[in-house]
N, C-alpha and C. Protein backbone atom coordinates (compact mmCIF):
# COMPACT_ATOMS: atom_id res chain seq x y z
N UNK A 1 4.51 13.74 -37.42
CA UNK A 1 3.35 13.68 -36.55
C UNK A 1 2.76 15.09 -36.48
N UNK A 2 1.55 15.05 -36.66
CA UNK A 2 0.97 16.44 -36.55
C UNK A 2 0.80 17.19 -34.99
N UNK A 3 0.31 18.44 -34.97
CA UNK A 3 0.87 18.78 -33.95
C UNK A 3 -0.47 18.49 -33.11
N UNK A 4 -1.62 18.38 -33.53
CA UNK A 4 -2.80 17.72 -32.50
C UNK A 4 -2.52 16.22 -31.93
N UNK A 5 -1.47 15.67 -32.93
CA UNK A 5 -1.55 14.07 -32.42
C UNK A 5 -0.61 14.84 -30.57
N UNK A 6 0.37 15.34 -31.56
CA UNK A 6 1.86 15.84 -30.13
C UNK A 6 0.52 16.28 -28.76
N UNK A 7 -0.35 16.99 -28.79
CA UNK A 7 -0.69 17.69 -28.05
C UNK A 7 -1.94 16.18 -27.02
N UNK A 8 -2.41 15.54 -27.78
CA UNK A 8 -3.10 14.72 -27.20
C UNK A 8 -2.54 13.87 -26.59
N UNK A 9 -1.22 13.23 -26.99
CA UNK A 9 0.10 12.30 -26.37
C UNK A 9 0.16 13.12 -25.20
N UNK A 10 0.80 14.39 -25.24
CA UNK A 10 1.23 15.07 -23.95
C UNK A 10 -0.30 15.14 -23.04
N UNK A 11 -1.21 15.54 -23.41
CA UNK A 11 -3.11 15.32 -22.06
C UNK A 11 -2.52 14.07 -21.96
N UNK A 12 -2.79 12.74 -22.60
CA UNK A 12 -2.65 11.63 -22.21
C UNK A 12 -1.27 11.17 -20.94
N UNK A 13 -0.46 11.92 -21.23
CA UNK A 13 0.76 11.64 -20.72
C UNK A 13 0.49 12.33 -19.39
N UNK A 14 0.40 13.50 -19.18
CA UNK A 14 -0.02 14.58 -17.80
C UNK A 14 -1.06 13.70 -17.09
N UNK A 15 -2.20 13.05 -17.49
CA UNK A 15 -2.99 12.45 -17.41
C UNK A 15 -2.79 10.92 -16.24
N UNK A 16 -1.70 10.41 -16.72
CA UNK A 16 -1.60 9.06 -16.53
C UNK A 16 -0.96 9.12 -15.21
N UNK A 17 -0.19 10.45 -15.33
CA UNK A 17 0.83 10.80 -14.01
C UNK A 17 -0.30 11.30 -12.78
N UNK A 18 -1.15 12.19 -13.18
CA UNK A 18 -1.87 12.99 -12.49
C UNK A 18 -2.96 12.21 -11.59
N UNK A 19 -3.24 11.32 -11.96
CA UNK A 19 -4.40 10.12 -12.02
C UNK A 19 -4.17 9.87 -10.73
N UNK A 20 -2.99 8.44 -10.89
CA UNK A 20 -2.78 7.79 -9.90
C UNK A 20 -2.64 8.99 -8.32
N UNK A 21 -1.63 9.94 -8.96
CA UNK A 21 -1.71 10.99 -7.58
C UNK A 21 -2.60 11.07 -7.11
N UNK A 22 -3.56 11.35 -7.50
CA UNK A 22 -4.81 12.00 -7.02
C UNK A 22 -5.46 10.93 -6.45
N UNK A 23 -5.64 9.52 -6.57
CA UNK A 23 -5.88 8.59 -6.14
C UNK A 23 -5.47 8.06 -4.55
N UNK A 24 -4.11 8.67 -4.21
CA UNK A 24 -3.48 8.63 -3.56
C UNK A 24 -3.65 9.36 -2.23
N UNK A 25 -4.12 10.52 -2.93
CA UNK A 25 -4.75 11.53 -1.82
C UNK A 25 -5.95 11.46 -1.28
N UNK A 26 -7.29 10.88 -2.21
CA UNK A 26 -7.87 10.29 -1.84
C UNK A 26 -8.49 9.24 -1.04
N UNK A 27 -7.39 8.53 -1.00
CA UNK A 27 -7.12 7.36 -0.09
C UNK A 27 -6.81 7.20 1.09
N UNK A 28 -5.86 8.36 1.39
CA UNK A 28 -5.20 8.63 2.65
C UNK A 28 -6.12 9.73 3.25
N UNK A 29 -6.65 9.92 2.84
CA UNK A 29 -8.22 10.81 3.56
C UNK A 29 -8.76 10.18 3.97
N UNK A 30 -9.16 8.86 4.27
CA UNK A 30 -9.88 8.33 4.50
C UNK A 30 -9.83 8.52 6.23
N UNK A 31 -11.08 8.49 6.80
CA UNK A 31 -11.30 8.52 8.24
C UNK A 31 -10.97 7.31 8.87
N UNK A 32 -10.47 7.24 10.07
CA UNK A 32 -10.33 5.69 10.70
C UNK A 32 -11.54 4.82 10.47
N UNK A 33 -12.64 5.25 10.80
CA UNK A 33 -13.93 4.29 10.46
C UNK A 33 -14.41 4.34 8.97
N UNK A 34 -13.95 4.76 8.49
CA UNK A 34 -13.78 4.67 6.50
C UNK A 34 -13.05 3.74 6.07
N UNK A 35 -12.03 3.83 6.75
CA UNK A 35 -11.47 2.53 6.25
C UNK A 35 -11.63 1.36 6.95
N UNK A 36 -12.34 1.14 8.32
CA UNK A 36 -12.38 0.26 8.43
C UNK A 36 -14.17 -0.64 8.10
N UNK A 37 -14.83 0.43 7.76
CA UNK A 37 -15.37 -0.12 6.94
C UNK A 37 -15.13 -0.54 5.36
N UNK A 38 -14.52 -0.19 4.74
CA UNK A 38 -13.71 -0.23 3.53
C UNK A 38 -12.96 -1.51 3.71
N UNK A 39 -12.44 -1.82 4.34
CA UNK A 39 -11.66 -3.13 4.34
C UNK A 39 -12.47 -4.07 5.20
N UNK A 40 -13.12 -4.20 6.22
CA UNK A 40 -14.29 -5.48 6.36
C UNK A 40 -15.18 -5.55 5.42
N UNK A 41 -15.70 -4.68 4.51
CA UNK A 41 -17.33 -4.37 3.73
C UNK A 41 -16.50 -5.09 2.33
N UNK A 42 -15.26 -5.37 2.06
CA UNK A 42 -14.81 -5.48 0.84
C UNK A 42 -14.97 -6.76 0.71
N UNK A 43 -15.51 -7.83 1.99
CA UNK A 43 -15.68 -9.45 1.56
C UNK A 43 -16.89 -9.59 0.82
N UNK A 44 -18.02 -8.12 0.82
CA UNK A 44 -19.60 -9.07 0.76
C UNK A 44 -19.03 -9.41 -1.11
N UNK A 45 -19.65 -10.05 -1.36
CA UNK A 45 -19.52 -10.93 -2.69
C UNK A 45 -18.57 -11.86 -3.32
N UNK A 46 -17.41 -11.56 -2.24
CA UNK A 46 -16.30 -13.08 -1.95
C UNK A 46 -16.99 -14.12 -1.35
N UNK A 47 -16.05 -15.11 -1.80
CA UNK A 47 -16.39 -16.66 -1.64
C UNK A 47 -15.67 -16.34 0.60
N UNK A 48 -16.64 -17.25 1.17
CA UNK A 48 -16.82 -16.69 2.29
C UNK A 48 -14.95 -17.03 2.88
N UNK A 49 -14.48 -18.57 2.28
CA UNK A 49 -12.93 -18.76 2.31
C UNK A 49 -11.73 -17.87 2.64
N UNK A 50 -12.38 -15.94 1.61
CA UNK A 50 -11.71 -15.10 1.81
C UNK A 50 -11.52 -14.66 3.32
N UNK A 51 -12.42 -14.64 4.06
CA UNK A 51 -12.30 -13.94 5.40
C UNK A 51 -11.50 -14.99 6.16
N UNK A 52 -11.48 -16.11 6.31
CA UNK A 52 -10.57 -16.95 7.03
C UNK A 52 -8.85 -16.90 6.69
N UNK A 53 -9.11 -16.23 5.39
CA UNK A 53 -7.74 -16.38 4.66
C UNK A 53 -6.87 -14.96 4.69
N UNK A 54 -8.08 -13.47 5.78
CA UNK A 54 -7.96 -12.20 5.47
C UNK A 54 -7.10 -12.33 6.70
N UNK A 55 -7.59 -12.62 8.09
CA UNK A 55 -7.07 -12.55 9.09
C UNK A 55 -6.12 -13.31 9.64
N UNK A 56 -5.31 -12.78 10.48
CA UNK A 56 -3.83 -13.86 11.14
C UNK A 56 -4.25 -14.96 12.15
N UNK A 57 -4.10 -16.01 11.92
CA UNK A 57 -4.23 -17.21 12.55
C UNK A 57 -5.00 -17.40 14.21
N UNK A 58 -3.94 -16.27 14.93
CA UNK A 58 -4.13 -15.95 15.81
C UNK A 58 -5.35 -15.95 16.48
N UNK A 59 -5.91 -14.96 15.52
CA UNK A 59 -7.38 -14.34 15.88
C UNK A 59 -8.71 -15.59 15.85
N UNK A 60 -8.30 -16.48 15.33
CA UNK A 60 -9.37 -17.20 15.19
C UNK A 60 -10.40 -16.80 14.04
N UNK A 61 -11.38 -17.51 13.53
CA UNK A 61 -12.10 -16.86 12.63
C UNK A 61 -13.68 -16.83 12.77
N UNK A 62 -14.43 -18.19 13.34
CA UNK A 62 -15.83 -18.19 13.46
C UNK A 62 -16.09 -18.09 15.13
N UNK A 63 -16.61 -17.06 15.48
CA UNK A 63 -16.57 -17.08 17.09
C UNK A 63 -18.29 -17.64 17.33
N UNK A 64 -18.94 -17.47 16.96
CA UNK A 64 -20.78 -18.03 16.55
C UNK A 64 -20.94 -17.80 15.37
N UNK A 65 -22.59 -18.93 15.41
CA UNK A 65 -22.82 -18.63 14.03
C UNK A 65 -24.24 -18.53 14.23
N UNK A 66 -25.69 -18.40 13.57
CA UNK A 66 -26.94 -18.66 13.42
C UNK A 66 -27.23 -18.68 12.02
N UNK A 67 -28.19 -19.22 12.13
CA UNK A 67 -29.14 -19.39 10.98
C UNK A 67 -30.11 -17.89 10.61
N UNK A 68 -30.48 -17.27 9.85
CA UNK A 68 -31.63 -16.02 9.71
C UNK A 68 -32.43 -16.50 8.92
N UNK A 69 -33.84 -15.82 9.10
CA UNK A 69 -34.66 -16.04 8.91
C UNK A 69 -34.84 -16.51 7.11
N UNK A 70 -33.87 -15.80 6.13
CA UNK A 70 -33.93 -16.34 4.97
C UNK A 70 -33.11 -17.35 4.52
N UNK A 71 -32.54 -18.33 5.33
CA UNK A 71 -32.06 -19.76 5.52
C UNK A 71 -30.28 -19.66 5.18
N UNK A 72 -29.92 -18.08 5.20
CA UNK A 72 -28.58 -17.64 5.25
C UNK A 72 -27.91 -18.17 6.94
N UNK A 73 -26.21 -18.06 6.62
CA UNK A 73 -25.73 -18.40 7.85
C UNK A 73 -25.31 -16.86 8.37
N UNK A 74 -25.28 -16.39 9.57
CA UNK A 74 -24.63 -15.48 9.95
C UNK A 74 -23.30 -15.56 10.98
N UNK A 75 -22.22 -15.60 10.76
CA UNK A 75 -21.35 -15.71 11.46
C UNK A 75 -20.64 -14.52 12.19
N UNK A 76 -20.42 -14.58 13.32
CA UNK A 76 -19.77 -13.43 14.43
C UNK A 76 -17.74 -13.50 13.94
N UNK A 77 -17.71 -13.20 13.43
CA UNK A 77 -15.58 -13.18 13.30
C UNK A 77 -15.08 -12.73 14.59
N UNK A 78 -13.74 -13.26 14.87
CA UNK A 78 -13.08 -12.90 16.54
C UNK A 78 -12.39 -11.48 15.58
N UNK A 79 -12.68 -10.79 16.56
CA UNK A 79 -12.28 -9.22 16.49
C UNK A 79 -10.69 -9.38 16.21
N UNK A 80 -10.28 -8.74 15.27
CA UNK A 80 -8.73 -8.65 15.35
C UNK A 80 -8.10 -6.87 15.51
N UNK A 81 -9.39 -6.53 16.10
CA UNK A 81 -8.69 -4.78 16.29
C UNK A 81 -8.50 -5.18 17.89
N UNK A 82 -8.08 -3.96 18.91
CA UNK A 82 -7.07 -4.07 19.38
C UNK A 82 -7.71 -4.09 20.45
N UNK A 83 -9.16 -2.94 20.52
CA UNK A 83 -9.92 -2.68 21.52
C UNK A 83 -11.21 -4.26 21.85
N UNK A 84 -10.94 -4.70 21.31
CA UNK A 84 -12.32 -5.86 21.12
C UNK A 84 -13.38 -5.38 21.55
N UNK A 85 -13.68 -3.94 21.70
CA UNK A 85 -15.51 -3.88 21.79
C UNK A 85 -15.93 -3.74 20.36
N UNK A 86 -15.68 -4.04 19.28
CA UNK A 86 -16.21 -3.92 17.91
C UNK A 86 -16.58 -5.33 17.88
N UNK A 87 -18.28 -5.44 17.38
CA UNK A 87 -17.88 -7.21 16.93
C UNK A 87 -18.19 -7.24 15.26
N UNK A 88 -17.69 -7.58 14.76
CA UNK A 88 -18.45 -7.80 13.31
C UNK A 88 -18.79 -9.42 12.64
N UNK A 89 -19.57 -9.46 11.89
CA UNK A 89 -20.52 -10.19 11.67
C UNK A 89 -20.58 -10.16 10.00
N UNK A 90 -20.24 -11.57 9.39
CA UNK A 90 -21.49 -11.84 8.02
C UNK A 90 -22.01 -12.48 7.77
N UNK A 91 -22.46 -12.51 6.88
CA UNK A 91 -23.83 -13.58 6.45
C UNK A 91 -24.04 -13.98 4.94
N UNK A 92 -23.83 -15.35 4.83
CA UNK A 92 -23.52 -15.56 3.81
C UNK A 92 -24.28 -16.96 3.34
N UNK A 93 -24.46 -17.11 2.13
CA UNK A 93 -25.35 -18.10 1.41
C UNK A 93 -24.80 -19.67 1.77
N UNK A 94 -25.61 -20.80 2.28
CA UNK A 94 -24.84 -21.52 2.45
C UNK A 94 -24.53 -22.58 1.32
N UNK A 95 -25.54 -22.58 0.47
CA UNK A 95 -25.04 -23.06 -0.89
C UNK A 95 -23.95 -22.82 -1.86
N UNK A 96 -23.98 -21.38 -1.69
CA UNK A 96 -23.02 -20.81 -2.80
C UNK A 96 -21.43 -20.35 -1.94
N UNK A 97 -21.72 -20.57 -0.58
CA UNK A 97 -20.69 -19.95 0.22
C UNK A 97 -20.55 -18.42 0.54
N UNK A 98 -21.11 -17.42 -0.77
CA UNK A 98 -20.85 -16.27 -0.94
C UNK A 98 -21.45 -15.23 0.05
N UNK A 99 -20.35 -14.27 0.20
CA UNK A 99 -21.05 -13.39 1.40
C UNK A 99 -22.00 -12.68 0.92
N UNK A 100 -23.06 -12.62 1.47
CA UNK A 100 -24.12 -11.64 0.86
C UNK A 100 -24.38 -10.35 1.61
N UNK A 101 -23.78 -10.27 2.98
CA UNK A 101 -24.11 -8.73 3.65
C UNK A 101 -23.09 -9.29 4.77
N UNK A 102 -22.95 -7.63 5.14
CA UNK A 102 -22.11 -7.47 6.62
C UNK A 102 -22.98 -6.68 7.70
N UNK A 103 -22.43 -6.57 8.79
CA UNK A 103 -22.87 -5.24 10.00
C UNK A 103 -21.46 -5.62 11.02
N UNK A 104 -21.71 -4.62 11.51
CA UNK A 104 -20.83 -4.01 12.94
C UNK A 104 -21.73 -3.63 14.24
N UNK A 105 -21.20 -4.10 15.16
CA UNK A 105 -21.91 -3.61 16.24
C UNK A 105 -20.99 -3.03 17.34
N UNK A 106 -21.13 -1.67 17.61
CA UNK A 106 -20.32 -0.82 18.16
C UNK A 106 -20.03 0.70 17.36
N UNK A 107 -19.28 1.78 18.09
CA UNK A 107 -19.62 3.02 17.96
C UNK A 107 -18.14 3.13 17.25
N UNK A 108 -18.93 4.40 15.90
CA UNK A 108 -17.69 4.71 14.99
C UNK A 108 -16.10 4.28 15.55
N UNK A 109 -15.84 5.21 17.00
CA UNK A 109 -14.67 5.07 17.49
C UNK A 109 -13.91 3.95 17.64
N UNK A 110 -15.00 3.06 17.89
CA UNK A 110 -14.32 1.74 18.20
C UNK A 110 -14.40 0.91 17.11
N UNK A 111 -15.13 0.91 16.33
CA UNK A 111 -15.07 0.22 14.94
C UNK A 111 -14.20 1.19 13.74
N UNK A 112 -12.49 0.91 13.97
CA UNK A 112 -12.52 2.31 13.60
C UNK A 112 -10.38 1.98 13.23
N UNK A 113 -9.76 1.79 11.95
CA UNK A 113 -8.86 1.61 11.78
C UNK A 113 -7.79 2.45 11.59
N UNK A 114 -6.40 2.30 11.67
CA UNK A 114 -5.61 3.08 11.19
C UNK A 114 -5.66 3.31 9.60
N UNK A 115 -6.21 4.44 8.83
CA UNK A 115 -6.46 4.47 7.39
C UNK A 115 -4.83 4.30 6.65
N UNK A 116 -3.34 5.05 7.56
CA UNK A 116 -2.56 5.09 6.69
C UNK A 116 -1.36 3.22 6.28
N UNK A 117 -2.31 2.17 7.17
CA UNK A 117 -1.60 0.97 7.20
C UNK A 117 -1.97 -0.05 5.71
């Protein structure tokens, strides 16, 4: 083996290790309200099934719903953080099921997760 192949194996190799680390650190940076937008915001383009299937039983899943003005459903979810002044909300196609947008209503603090769980 020549010694450019040896030398590109070893970048590739440093590489593969280095990656994921760094990924890692990244992640765990995340601010309480980073991630908890990060993990509610991750349904829009799931089949809406996912969110009933995200949360523990407990919590319940459709607390209201309405209709908006572009013939989408918008549904209110029962809060499963701890403080319940966060409410969050999506809205999703009722043909296709699929979520098409989210919002939150309430202040960073309270809309706002443990990032390292």
């Amino acid at each position: 083996m020549s010694s450019n192949r040896k030398g590109v194996f070893g970048i590739l190799a440093a590489l593969c290790f280095i990656t994921p680390l760094g990924g890692c650190v990244l992640m765990t940076s995340a601010t309480p309200h980073q991630a908890f937008v990060g993990k509610y915001g991750w349904f829009v383009g799931k089949h809406i099934a996912w969110i009933d299937d995200g949360f523990p039983p407990k919590y319940g899943f459709n607390v209201s719903s309405k209709r908006t003005a572009h013939g989408n459903i918008e549904i209110e979810i029962a809060n499963p953080l701890a403080n319940r002044q966060c409410k969050i909300f999506y809205t999703y196609n009722p043909q296709t099921k699929i979520v098409v947008s989210w919002r939150y209503e309430g202040t960073n603090d309270q809309c706002a997760i443990n990032p390292y769980t």
